[in-house]
Protein backbone atom coordinates (compact mmCIF):
# COMPACT_ATOMS: atom_id res chain seq x y z
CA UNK A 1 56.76 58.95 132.81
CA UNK A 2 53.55 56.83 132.24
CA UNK A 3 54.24 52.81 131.56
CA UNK A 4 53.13 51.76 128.08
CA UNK A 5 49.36 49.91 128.26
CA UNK A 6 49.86 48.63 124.82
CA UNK A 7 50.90 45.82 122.78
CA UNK A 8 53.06 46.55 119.87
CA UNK A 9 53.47 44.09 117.43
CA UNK A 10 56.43 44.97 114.44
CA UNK A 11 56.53 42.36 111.35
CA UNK A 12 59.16 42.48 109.07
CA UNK A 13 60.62 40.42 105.93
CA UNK A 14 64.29 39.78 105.75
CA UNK A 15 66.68 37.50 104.23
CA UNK A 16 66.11 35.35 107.45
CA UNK A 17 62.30 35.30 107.07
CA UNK A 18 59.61 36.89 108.91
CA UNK A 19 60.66 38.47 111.94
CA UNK A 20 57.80 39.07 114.60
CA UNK A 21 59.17 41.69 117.21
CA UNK A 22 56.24 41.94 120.16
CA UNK A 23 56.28 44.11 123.71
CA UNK A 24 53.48 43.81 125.90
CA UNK A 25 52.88 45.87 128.96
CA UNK A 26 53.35 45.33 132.57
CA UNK A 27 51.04 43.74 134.74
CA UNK A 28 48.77 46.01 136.63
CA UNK A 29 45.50 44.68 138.19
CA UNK A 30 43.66 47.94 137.97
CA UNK A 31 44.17 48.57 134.00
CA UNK A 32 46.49 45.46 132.30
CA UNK A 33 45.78 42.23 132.25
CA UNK A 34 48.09 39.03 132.58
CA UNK A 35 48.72 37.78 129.59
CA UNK A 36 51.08 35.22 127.91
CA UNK A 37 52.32 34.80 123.97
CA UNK A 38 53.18 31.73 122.66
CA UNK A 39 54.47 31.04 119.12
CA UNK A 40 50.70 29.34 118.71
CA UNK A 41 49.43 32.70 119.54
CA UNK A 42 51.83 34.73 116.64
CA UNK A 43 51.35 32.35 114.31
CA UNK A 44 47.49 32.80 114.91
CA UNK A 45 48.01 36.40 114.24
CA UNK A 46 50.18 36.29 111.16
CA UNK A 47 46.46 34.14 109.76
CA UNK A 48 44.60 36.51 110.73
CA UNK A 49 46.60 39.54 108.82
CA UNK A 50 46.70 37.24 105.71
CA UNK A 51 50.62 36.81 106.10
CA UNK A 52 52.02 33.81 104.73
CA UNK A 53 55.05 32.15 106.86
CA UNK A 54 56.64 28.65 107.04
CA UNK A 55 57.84 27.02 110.14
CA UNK A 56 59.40 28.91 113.14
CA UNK A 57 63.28 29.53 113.05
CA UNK A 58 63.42 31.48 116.35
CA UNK A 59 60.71 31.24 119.19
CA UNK A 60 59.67 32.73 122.30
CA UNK A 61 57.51 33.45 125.29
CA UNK A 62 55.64 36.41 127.15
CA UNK A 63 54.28 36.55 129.96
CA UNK A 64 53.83 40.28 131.82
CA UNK A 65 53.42 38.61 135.72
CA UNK A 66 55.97 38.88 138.35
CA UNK A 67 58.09 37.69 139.38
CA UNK A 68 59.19 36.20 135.75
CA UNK A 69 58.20 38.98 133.51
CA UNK A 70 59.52 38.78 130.00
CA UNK A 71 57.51 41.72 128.33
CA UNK A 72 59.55 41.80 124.86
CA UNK A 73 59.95 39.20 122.35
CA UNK A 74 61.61 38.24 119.17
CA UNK A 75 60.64 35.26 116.59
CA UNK A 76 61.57 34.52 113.34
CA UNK A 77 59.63 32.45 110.49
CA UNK A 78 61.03 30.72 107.35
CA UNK A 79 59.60 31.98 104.64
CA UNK A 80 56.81 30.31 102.82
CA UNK A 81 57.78 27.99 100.73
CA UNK A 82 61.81 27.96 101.67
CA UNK A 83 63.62 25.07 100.56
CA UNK A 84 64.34 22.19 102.63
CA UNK A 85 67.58 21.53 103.88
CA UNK A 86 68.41 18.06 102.03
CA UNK A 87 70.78 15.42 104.39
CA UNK A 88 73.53 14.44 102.05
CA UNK A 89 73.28 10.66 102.19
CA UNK A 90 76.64 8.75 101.56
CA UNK A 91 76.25 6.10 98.95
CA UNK A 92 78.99 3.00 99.27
C-alpha cells in the first residue's frame, strides 16, 4: 500500500465554529518535503479561500520529520462575529 503524498485539508461549520481538520504526508527526501503548520499558516489559508473566522478555540502543530512526527491535526475557530464572553463584575 502506497503512503499518501498529499495534504488534505477538511473545513467544516459547526455549532463550535470552524473546524480545520489537516493530514500531511510523511517525510521522504526523494518526493515529500518537511514541512510544518502552524495556526498562522491555517488561518492564512482560511484568507485565502475567502472564509471568515474569529479567534482560535482549539490549536495545533504539524510537522512530518522524525523523530516527532505529528502528521494530523485538528483546530477549531469561533465564528465570526461570536459574542464575547462578558466577566460578571460584583457591584458592593
Amino acid at each position: 500500500m502506497a503512503k499518501k503524498k498529499e495534504i488534505i485539508i477538511d473545513i467544516n461549520t459547526t455549532r463550535k465554529g470552524i473546524e480545520v481538520a489537516v493530514s500531511i504526508p510523511h517525510y521522504d527526501p526523494r518526493s515529500v518535503p518537511a514541512m510544518t503548520f502552524k495556526t498562522s499558516d491555517i488561518a492564512r489559508y482560511l484568507d485565502k479561500e475567502g472564509i471568515k473566522y474569529g479567534k482560535p478555540i482549539k490549536e495545533d502543530r504539524l510537522n512530518n520529520m522524525p523523530p516527532d512526527a505529528n502528521l494530523e491535526g485538528h483546530w477549531i475557530f469561533a465564528k465570526p462575529g461570536s459574542p464575547k464572553k462578558k466577566k460578571k463584575t460584583k457591584r458592593k
